[in-house]
PDB file of N, CA and C in Angstrom:
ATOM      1  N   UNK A   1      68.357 -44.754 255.183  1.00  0.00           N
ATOM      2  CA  UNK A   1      69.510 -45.066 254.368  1.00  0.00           C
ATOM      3  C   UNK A   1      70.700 -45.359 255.275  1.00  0.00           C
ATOM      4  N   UNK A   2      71.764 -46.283 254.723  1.00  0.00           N
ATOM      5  CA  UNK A   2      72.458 -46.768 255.582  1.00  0.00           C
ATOM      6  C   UNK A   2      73.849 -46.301 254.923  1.00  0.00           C
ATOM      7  N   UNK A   3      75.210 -46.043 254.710  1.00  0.00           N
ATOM      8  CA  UNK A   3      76.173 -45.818 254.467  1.00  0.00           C
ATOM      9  C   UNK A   3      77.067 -47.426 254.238  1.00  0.00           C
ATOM     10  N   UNK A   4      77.565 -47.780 253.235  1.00  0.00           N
ATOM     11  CA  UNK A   4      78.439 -49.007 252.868  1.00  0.00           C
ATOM     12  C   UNK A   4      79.686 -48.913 252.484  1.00  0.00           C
ATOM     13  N   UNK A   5      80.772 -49.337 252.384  1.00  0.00           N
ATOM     14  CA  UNK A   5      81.847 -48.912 251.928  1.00  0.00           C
ATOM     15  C   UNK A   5      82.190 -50.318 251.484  1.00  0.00           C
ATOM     16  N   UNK A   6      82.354 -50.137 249.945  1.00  0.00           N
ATOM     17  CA  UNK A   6      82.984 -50.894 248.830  1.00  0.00           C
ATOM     18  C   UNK A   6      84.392 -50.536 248.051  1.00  0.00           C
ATOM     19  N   UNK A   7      84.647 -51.310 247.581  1.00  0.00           N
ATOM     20  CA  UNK A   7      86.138 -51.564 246.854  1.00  0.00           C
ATOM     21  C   UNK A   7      85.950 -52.074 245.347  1.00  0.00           C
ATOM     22  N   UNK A   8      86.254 -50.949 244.696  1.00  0.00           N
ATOM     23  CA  UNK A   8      86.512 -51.759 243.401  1.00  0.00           C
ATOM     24  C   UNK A   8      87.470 -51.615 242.591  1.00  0.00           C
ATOM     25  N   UNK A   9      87.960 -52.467 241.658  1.00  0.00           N
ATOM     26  CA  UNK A   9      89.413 -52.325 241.285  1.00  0.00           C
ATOM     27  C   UNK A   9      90.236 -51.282 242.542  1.00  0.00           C
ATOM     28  N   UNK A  10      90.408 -51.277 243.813  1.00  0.00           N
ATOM     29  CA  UNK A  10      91.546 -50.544 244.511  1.00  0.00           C
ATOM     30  C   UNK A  10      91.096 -49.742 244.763  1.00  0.00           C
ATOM     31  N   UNK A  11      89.833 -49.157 244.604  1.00  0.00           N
ATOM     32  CA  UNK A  11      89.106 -47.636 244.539  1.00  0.00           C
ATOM     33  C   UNK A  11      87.757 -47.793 245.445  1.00  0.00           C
ATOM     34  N   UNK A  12      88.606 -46.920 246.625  1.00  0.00           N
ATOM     35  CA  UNK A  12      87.226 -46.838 247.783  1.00  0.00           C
ATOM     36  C   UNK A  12      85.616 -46.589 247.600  1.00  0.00           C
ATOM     37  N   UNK A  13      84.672 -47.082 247.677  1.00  0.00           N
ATOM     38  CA  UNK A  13      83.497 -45.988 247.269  1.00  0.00           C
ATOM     39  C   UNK A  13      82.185 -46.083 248.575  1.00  0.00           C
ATOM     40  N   UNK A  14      82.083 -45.058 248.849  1.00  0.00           N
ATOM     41  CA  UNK A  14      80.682 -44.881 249.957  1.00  0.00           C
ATOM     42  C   UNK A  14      79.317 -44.704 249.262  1.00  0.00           C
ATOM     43  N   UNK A  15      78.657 -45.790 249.465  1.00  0.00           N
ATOM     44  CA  UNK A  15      77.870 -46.139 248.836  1.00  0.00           C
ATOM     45  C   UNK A  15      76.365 -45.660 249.528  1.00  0.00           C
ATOM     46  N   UNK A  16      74.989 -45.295 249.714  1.00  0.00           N
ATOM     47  CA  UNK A  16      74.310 -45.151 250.337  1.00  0.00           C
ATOM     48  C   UNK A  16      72.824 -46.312 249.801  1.00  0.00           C
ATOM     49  N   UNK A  17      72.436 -46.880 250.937  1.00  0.00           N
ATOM     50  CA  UNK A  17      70.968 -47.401 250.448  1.00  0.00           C
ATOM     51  C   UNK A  17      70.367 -48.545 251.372  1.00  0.00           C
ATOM     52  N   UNK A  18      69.580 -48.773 251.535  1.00  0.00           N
ATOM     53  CA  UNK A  18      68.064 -49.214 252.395  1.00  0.00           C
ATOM     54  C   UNK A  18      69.368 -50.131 253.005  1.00  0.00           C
ATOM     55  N   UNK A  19      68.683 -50.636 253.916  1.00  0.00           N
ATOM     56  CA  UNK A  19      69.253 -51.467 254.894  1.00  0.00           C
ATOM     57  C   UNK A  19      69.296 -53.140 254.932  1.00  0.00           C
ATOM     58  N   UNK A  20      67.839 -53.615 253.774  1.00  0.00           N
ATOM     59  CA  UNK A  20      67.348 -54.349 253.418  1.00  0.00           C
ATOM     60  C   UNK A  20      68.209 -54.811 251.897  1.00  0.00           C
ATOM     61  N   UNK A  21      69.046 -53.683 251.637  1.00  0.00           N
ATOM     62  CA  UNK A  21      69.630 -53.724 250.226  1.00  0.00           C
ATOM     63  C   UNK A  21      70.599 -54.137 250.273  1.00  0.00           C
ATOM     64  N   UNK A  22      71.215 -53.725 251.554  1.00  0.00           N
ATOM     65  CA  UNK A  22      73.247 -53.675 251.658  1.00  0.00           C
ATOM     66  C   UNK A  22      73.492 -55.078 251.140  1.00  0.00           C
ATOM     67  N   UNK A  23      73.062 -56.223 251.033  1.00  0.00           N
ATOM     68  CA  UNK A  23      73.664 -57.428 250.771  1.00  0.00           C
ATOM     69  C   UNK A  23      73.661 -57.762 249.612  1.00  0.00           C
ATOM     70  N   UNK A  24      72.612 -57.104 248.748  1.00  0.00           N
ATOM     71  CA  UNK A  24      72.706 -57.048 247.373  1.00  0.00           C
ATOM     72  C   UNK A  24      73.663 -55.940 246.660  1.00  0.00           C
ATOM     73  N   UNK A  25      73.852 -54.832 247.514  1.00  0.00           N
ATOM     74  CA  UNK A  25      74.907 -53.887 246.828  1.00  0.00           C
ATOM     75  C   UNK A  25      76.023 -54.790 247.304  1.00  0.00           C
ATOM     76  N   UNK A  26      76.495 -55.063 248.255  1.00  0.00           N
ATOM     77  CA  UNK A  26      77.542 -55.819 248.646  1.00  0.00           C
ATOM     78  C   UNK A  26      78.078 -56.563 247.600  1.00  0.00           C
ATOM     79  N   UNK A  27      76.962 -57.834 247.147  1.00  0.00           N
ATOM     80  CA  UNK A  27      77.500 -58.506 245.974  1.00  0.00           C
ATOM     81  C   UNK A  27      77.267 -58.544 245.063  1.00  0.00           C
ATOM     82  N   UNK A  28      76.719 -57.283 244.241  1.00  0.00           N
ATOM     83  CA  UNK A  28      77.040 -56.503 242.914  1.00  0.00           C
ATOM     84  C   UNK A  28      78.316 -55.450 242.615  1.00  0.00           C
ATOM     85  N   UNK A  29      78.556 -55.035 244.017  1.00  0.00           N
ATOM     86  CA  UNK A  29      79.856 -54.505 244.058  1.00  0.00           C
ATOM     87  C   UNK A  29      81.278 -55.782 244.408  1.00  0.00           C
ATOM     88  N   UNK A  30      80.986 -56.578 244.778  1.00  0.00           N
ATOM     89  CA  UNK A  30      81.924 -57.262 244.782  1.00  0.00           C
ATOM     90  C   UNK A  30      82.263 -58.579 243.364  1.00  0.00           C
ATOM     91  N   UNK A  31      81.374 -58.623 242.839  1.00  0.00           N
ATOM     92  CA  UNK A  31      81.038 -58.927 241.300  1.00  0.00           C
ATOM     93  C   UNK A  31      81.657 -58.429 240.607  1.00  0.00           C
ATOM     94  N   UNK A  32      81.497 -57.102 240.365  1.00  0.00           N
ATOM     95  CA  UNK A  32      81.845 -56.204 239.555  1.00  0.00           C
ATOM     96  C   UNK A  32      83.376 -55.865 239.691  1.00  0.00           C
ATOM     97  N   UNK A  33      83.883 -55.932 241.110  1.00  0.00           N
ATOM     98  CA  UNK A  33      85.241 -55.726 241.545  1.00  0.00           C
ATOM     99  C   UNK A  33      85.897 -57.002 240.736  1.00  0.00           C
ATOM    100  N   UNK A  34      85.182 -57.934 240.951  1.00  0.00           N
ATOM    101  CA  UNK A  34      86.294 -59.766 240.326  1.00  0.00           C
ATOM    102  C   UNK A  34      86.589 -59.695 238.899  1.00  0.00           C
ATOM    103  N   UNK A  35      84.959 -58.880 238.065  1.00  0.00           N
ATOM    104  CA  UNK A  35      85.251 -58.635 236.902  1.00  0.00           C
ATOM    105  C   UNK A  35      86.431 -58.036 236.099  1.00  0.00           C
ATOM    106  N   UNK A  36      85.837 -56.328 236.970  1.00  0.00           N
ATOM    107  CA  UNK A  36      87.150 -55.093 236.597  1.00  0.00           C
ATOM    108  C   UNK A  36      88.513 -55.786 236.659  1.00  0.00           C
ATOM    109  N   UNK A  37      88.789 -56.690 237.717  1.00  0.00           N
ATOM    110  CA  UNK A  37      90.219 -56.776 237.985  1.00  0.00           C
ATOM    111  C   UNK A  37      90.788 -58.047 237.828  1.00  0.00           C
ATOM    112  N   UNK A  38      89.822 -58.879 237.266  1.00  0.00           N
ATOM    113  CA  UNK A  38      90.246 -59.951 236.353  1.00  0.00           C
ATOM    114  C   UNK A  38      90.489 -59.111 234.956  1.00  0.00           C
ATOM    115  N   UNK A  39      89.917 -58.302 234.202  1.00  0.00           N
ATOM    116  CA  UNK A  39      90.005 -58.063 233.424  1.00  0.00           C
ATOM    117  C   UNK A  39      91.625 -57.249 232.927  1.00  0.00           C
ATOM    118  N   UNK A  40      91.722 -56.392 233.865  1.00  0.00           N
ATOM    119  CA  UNK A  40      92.839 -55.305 234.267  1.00  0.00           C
ATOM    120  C   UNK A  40      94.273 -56.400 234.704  1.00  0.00           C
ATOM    121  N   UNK A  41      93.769 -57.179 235.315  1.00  0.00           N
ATOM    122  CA  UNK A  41      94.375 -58.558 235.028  1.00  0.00           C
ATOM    123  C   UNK A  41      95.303 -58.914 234.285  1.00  0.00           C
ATOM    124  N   UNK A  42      94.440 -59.232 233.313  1.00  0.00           N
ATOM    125  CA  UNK A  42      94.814 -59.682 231.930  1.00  0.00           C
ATOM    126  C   UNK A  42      95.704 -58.865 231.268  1.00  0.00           C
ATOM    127  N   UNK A  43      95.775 -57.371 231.492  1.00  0.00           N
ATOM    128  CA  UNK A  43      96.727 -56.183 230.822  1.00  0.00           C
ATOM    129  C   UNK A  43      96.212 -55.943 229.017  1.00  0.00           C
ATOM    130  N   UNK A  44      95.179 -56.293 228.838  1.00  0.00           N
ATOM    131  CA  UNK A  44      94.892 -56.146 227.417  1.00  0.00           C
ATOM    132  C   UNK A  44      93.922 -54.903 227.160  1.00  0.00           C
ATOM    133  N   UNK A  45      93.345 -54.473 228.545  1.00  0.00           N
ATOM    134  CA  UNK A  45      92.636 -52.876 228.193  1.00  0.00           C
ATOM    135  C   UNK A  45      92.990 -52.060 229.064  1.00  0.00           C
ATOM    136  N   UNK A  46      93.165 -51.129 228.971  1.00  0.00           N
ATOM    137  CA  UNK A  46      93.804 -49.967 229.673  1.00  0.00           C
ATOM    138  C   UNK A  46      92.875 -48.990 229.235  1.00  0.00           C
ATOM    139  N   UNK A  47      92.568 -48.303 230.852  1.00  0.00           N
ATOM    140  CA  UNK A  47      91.781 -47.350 231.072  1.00  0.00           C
ATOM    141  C   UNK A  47      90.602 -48.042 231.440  1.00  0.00           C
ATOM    142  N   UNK A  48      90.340 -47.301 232.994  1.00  0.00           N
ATOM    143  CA  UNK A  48      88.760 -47.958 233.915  1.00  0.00           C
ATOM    144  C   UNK A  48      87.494 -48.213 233.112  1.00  0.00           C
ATOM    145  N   UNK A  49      87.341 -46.750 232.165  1.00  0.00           N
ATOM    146  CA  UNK A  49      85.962 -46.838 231.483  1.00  0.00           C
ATOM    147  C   UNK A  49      85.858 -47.820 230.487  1.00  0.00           C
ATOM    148  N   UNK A  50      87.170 -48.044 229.738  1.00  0.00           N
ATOM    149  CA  UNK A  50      87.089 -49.664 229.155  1.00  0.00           C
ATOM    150  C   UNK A  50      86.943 -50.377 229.917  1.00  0.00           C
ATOM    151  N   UNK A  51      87.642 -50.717 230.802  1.00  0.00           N
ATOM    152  CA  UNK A  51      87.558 -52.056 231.865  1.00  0.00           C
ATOM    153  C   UNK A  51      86.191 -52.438 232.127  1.00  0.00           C
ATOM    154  N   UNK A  52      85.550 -50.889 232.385  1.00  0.00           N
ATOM    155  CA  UNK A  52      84.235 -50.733 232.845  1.00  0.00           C
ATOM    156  C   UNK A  52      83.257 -51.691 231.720  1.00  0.00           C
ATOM    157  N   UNK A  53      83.146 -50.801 230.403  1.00  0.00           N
ATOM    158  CA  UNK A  53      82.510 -51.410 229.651  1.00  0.00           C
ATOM    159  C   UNK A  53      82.631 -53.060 228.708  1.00  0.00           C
ATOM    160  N   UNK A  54      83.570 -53.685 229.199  1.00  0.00           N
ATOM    161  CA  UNK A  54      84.171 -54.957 229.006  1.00  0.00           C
ATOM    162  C   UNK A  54      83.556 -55.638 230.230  1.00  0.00           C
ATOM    163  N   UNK A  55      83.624 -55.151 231.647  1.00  0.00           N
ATOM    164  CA  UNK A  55      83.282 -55.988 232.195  1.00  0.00           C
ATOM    165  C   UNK A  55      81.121 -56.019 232.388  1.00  0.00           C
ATOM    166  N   UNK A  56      80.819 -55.192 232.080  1.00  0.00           N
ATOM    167  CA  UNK A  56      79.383 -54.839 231.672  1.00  0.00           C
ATOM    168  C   UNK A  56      78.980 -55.742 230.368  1.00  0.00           C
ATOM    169  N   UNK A  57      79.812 -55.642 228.780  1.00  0.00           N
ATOM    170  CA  UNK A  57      79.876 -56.440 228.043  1.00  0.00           C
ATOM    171  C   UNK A  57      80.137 -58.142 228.884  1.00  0.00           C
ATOM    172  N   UNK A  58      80.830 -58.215 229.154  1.00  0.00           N
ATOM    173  CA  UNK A  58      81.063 -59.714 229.599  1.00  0.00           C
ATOM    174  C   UNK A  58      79.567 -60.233 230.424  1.00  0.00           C
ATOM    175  N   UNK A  59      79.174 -59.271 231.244  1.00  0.00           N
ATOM    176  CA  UNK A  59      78.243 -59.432 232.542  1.00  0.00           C
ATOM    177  C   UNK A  59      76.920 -60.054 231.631  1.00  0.00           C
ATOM    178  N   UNK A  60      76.735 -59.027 230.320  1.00  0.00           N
ATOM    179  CA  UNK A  60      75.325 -59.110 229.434  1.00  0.00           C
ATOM    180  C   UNK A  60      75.672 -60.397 228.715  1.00  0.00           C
ATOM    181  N   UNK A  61      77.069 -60.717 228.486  1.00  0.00           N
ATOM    182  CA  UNK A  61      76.868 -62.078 227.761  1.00  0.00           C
ATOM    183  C   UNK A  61      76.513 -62.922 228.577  1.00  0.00           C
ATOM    184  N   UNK A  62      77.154 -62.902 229.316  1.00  0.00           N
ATOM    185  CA  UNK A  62      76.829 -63.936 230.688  1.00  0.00           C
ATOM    186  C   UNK A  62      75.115 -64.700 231.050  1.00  0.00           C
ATOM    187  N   UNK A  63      74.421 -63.387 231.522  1.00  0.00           N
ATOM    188  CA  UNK A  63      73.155 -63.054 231.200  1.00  0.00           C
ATOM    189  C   UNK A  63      72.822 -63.993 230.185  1.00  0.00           C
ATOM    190  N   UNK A  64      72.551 -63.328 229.081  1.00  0.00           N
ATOM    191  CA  UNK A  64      71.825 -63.793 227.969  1.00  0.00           C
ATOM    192  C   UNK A  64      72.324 -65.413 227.826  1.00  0.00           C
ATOM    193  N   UNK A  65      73.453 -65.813 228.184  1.00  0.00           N
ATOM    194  CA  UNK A  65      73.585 -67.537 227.790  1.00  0.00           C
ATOM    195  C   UNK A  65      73.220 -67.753 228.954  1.00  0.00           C
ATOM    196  N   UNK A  66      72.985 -67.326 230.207  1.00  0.00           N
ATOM    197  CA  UNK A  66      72.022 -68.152 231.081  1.00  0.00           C
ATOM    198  C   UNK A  66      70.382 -68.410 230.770  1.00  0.00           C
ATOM    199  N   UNK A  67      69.899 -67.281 230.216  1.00  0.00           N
ATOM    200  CA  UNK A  67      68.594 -66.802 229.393  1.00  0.00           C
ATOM    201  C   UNK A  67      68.461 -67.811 228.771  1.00  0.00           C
ATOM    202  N   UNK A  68      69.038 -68.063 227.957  1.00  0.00           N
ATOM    203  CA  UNK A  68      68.768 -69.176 226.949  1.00  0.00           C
ATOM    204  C   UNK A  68      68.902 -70.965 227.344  1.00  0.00           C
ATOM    205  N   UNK A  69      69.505 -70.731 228.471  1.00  0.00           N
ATOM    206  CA  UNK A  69      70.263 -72.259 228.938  1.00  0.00           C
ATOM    207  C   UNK A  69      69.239 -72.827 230.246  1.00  0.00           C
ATOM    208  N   UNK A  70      67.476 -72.199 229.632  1.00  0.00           N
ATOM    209  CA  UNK A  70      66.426 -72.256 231.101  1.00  0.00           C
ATOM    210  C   UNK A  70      66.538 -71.572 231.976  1.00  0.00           C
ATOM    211  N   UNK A  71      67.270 -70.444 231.912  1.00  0.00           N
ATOM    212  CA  UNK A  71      67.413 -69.481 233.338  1.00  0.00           C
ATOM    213  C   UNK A  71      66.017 -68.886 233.385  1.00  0.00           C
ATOM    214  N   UNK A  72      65.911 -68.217 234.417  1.00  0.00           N
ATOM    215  CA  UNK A  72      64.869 -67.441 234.618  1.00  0.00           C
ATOM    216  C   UNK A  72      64.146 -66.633 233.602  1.00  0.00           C
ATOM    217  N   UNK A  73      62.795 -66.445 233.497  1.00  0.00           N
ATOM    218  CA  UNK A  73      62.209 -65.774 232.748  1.00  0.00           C
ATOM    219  C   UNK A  73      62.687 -63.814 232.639  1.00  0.00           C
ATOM    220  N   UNK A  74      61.993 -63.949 231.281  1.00  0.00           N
ATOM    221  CA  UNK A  74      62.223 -62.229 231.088  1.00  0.00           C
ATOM    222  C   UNK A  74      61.709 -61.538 232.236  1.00  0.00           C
ATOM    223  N   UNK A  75      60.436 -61.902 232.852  1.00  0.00           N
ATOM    224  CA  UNK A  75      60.214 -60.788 233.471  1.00  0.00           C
ATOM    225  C   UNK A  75      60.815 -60.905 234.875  1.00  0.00           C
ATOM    226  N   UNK A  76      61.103 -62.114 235.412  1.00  0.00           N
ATOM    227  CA  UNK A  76      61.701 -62.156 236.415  1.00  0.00           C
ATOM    228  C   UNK A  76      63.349 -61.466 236.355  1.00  0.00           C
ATOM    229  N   UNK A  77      63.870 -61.388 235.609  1.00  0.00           N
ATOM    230  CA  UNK A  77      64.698 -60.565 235.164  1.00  0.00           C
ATOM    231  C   UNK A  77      64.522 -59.413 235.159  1.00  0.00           C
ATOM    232  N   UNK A  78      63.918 -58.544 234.105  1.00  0.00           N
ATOM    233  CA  UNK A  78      63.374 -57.542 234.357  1.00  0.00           C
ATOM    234  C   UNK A  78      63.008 -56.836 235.597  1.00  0.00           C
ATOM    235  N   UNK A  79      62.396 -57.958 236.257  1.00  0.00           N
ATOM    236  CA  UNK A  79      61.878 -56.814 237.894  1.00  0.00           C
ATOM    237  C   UNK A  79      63.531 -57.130 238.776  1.00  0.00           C
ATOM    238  N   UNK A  80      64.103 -58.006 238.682  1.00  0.00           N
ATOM    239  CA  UNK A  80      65.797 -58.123 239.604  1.00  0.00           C
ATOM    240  C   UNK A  80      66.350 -56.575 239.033  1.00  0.00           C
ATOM    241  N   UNK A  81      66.702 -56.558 237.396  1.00  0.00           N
ATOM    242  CA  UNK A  81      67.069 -55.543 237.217  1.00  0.00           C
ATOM    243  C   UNK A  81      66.709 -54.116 237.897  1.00  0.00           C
ATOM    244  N   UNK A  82      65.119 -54.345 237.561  1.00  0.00           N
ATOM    245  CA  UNK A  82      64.859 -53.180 237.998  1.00  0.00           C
ATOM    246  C   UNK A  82      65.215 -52.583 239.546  1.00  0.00           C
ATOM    247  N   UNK A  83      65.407 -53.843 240.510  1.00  0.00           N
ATOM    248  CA  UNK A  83      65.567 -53.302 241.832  1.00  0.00           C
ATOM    249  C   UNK A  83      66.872 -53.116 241.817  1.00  0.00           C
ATOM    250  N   UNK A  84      67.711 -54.049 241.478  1.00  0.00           N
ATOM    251  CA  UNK A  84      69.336 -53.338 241.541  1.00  0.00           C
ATOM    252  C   UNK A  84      69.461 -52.325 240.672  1.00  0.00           C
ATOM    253  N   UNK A  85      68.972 -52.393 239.691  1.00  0.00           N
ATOM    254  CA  UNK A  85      69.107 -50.536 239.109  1.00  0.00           C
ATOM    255  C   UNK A  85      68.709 -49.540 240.148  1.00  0.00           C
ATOM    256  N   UNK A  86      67.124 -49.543 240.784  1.00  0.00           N
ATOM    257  CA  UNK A  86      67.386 -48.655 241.828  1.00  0.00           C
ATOM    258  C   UNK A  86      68.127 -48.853 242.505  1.00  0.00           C
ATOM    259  N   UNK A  87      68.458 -49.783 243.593  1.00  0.00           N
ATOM    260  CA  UNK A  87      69.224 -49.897 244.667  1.00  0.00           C
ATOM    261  C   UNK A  87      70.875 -49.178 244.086  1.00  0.00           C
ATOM    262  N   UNK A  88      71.265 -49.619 242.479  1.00  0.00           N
ATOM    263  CA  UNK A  88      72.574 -48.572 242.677  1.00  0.00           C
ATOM    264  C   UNK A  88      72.481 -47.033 241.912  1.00  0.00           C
ATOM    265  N   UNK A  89      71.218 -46.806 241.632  1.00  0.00           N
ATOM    266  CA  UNK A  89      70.256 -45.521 241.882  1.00  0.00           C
ATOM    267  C   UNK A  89      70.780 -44.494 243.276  1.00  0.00           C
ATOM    268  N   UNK A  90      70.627 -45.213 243.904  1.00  0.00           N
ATOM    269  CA  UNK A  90      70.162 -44.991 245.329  1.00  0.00           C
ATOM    270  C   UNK A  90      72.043 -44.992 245.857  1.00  0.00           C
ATOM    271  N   UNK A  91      72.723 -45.647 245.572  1.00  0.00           N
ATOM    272  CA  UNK A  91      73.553 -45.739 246.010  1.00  0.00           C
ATOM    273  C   UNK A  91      74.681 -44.369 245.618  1.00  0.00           C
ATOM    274  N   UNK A  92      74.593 -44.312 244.128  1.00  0.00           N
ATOM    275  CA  UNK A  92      75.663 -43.413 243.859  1.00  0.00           C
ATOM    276  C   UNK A  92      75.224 -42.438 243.892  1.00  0.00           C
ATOM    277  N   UNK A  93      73.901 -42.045 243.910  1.00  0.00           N
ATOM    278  CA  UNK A  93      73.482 -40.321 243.667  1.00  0.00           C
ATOM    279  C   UNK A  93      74.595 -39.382 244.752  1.00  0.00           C
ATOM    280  N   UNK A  94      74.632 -40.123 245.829  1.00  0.00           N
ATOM    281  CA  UNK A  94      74.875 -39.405 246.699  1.00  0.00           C
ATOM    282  C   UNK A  94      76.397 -39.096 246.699  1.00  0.00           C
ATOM    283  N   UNK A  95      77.007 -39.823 245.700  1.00  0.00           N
ATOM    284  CA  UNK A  95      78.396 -39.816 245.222  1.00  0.00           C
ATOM    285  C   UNK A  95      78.424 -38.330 244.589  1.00  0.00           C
ATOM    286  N   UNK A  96      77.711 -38.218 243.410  1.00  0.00           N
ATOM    287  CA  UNK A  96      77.763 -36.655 242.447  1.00  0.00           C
ATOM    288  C   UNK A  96      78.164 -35.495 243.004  1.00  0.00           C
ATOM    289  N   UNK A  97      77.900 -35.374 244.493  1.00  0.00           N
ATOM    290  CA  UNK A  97      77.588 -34.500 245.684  1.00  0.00           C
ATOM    291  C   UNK A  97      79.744 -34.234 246.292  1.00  0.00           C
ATOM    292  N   UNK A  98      80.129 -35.584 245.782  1.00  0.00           N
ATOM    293  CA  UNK A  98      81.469 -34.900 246.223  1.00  0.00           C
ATOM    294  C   UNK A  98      82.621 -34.506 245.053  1.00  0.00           C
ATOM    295  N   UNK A  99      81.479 -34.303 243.775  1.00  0.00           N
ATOM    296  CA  UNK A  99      82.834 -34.263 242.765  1.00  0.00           C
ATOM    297  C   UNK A  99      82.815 -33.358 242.193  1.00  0.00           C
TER     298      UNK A  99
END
């Protein structure tokens, strides 16, 4: 395991996971940062865990009209998910440990 340090909305986070991974946590965390803070942006939701779930909502619409517009199949989907789910599995557990 390798140690990463990400930024999102302004908020440091040490991230842990394979070495082979860092470039995919890299730009799921930096994704997710353009989202949150486009969103926060905008000044129309207040409070992170909204931000949070707006920019998750936005992410799944996103998704699904690529789905439909010939993107990649379900299952090829399915198994991406599944590795960035572990990979940020893997990443935050080790977060729980300082709070």
């Amino acid at each position: 395991m390798i140690h990463v340090d990400v930024t999102i909305m302004g908020q440091p986070y040490k991230l842990a996971c394979k070495p082979d991974e860092e470039r995919a946590l890299r730009e799921a965390a930096n994704l997710l940062d353009k989202k949150m803070s486009a969103i926060r942006d905008a000044g129309k939701v207040k409070g992170n865990d909204r931000i949070a779930v707006m920019a998750a909502l936005g992410m799944a619409a996103e998704f699904l009209a690529s789905k439909t517009a010939g993107g990649p199949s379900m299952l090829e989907v399915q198994e991406k998910l599944g590795v960035m789910h572990k990979v940020l599995d893997n990443a935050l557990t080790p977060q729980e440990n300082l709070f």
